[in-house]
C-alpha atoms as a PDB file:
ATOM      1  CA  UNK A   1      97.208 165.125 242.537  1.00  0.00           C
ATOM      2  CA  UNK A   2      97.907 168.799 242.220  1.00  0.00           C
ATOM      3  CA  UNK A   3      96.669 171.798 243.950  1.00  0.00           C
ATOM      4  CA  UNK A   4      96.825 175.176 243.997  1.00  0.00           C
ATOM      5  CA  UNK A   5      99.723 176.519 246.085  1.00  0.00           C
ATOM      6  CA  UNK A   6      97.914 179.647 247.422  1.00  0.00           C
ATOM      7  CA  UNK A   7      95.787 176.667 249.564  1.00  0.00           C
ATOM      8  CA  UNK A   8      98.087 175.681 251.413  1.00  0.00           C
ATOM      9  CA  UNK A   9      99.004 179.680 252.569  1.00  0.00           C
ATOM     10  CA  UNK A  10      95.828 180.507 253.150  1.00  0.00           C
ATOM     11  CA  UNK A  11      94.942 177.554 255.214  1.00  0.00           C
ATOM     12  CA  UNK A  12      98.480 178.386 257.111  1.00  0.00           C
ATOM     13  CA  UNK A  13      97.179 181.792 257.903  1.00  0.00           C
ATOM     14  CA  UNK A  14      93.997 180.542 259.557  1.00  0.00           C
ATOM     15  CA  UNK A  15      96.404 177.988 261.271  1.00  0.00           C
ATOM     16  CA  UNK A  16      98.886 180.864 262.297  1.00  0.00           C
ATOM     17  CA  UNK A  17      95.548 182.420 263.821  1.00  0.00           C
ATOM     18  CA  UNK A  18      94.106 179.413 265.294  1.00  0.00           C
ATOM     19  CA  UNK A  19      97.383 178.694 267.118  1.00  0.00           C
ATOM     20  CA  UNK A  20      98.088 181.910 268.323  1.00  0.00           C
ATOM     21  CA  UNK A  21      94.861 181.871 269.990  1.00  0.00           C
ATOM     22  CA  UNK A  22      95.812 178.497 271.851  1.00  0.00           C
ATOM     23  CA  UNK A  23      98.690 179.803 273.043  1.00  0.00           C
ATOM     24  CA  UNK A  24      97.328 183.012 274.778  1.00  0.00           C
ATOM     25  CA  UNK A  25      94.061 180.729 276.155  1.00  0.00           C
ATOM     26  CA  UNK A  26      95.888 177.811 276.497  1.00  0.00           C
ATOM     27  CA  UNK A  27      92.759 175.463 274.804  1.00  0.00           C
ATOM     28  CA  UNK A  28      93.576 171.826 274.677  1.00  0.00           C
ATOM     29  CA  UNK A  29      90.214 171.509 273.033  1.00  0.00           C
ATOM     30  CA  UNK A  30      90.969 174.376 270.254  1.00  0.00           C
ATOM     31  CA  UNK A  31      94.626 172.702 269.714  1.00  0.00           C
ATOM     32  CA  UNK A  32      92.769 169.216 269.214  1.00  0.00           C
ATOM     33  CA  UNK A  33      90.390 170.869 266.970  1.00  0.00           C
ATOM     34  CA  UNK A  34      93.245 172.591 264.982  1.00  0.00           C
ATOM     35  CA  UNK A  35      95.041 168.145 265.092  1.00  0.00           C
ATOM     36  CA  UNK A  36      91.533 167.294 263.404  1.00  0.00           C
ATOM     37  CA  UNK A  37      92.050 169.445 260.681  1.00  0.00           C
ATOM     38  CA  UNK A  38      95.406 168.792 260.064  1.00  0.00           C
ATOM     39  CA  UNK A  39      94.438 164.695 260.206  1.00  0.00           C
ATOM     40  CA  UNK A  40      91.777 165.667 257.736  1.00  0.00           C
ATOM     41  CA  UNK A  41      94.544 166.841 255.250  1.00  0.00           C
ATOM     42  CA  UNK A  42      97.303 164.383 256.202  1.00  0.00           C
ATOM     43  CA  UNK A  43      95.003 161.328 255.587  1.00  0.00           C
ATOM     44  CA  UNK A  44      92.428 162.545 253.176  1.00  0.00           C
ATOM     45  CA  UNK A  45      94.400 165.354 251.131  1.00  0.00           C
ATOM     46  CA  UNK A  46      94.052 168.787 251.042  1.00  0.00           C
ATOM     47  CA  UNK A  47      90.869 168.880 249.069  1.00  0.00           C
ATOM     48  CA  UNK A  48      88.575 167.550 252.310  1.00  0.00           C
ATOM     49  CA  UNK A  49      90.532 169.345 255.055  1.00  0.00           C
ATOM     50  CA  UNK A  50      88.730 171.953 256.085  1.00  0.00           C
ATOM     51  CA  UNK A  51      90.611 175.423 255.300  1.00  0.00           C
ATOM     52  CA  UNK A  52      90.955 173.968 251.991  1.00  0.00           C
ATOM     53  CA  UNK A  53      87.005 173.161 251.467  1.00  0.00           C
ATOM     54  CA  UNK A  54      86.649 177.407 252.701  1.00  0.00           C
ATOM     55  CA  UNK A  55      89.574 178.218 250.013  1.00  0.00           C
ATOM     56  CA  UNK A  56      88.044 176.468 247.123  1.00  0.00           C
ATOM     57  CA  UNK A  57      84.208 177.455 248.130  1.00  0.00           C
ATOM     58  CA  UNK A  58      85.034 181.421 249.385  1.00  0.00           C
ATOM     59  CA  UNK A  59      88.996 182.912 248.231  1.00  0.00           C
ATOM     60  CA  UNK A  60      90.104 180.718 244.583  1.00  0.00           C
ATOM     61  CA  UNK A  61      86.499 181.967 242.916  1.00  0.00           C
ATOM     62  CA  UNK A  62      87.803 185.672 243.640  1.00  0.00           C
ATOM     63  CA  UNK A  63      91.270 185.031 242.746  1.00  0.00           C
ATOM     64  CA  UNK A  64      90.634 182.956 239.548  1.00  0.00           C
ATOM     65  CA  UNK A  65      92.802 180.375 238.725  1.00  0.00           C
ATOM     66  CA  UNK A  66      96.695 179.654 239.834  1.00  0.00           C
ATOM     67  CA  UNK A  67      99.422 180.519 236.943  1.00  0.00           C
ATOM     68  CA  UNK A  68     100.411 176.825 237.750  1.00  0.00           C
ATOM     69  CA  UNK A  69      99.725 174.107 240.655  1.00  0.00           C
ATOM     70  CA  UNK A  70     102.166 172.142 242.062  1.00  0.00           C
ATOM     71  CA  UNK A  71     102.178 168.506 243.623  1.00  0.00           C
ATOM     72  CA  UNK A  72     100.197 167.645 246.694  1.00  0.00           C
ATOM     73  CA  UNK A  73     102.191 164.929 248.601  1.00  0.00           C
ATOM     74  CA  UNK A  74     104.865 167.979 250.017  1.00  0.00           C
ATOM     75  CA  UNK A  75     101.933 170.031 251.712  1.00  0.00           C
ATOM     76  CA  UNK A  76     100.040 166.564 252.867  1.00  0.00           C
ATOM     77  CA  UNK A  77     103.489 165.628 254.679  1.00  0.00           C
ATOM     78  CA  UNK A  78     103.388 169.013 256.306  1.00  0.00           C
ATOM     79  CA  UNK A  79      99.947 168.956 257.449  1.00  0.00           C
ATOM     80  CA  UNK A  80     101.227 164.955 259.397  1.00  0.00           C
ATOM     81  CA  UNK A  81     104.301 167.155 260.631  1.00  0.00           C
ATOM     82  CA  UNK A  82     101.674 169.549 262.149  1.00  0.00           C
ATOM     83  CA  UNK A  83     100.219 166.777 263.081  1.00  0.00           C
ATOM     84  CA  UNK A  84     102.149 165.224 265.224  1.00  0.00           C
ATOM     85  CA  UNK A  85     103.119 168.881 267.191  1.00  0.00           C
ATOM     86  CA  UNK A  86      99.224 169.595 267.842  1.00  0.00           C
ATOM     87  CA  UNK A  87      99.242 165.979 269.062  1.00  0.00           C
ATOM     88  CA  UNK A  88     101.952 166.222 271.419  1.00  0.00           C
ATOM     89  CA  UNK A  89     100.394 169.683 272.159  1.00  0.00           C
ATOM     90  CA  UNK A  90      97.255 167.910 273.031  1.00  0.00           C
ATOM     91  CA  UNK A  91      98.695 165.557 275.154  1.00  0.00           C
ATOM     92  CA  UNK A  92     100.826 167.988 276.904  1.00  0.00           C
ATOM     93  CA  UNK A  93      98.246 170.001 278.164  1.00  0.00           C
ATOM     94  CA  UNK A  94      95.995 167.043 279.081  1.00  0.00           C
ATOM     95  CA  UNK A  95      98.759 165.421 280.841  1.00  0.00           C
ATOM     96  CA  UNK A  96      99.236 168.900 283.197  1.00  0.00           C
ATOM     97  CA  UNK A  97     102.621 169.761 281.589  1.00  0.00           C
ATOM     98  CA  UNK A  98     101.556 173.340 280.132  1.00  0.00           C
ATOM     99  CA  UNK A  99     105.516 173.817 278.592  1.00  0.00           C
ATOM    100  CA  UNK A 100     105.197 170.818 276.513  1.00  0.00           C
ATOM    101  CA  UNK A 101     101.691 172.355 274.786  1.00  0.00           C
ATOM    102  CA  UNK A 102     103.227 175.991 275.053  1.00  0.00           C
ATOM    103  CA  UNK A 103     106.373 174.281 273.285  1.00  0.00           C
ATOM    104  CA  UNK A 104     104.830 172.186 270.679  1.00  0.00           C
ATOM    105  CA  UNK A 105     102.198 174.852 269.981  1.00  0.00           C
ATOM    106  CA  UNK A 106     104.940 177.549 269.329  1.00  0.00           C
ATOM    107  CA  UNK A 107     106.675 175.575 267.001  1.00  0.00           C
ATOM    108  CA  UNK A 108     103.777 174.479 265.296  1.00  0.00           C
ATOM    109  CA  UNK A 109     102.950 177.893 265.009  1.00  0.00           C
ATOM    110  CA  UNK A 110     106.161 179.156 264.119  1.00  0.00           C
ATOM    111  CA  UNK A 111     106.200 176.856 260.585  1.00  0.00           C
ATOM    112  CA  UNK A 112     102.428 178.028 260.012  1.00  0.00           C
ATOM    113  CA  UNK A 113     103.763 181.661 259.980  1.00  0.00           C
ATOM    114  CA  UNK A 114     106.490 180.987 258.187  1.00  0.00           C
ATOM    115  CA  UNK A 115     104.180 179.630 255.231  1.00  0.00           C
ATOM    116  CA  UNK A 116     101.629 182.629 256.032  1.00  0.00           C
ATOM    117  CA  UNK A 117     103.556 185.050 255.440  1.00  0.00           C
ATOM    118  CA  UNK A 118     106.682 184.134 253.522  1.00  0.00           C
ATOM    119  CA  UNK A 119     105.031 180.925 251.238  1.00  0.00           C
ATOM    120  CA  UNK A 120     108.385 178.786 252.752  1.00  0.00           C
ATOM    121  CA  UNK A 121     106.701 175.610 254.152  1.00  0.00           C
ATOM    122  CA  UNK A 122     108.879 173.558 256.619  1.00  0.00           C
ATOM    123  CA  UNK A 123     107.158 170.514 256.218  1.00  0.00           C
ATOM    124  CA  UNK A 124     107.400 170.780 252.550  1.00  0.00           C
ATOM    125  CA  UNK A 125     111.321 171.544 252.368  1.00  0.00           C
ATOM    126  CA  UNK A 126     111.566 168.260 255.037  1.00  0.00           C
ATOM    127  CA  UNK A 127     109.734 166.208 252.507  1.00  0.00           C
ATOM    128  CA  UNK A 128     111.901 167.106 249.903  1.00  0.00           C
ATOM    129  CA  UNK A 129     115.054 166.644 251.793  1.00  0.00           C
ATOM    130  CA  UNK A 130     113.961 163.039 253.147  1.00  0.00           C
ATOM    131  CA  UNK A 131     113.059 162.200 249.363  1.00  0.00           C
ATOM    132  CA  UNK A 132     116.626 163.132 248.156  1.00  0.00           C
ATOM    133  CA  UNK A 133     118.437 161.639 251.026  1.00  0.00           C
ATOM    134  CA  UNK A 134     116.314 157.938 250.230  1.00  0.00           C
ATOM    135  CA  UNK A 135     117.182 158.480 246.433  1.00  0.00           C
ATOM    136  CA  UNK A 136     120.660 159.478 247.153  1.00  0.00           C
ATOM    137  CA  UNK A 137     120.405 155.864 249.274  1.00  0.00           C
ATOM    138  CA  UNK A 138     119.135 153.995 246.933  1.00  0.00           C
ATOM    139  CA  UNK A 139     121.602 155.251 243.906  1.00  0.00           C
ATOM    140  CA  UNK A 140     124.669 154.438 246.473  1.00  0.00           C
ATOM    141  CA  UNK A 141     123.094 150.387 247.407  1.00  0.00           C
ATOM    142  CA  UNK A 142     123.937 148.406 244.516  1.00  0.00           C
ATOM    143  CA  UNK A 143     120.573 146.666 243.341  1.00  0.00           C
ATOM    144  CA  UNK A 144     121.908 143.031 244.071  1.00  0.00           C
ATOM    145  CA  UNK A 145     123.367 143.911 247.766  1.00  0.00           C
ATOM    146  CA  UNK A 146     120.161 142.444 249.338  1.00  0.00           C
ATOM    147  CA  UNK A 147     120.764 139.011 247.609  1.00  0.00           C
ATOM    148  CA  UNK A 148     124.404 138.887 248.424  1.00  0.00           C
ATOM    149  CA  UNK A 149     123.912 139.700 252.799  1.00  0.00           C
END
């Protein structure tokens, strides 16, 4: 599937907000929220997580639409990466140790803004890198080698 790649900024701006907010309060329950929606996209796709249901229903009808769309699976495999730092956020506060969800919230933050305000999406460049690193693998390993072992 394809999307429109102003989505995925304007859902990391409400992120980059969210987050920020969570680190001044310090809201385990506002950082779970925040791993919800980032499930949402991981497992569903962009078009049911929430800050993409608000783009499509409120921003794209203003904006008309995109000179060109680009693949999904890169932005899904970002929202998993933020993900997995809201969830070790999460349990970092629960578990009483305030500098692992200060530390996993920050850099969770830190990609959001990134994407916000400079459209360069962490979790999309790691996608891409771990696809050409398994095709680079998979060129090298000759087709036969798992026959021959």
């Amino acid at each position: 599937m394809e999307i429109d790649p102003r989505a995925p900024r304007f859902a990391a701006l409400i992120t980059t907000v969210v987050l920020a907010v969570v680190l001044v309060t310090g809201s385990v329950w506002l950082l779970a929220a925040q791993a919800v929606v980032f499930a949402v996209g991981a497992v569903f796709g962009l078009r049911y997580a929430p800050y993409g249901v608000l783009y499509r229903r409120l921003i794209r009808p203003r904006l008309g639409p995109p000179a060109e769309l680009e693949p999904e699976a890169s932005a899904r495999f970002a929202q998993a990466v933020g993900l997995a730092f809201a969830v070790a956020g999460v349990g970092g506060y629960a578990a009483g140790l305030a500098w692992l969800g200060m530390a996993a919230t920050a850099f969770a933050l830190a990609a959001a803004f990134l994407n916000a305000a400079f459209a360069l999406c962490l979790g999309c460049e790691m996608y891409v890198l771990i696809r050409r690193i398994r095709l680079a693998r998979r060129a090298l390993v000759p087709a036969n080698a798992d026959k021959e072992a």
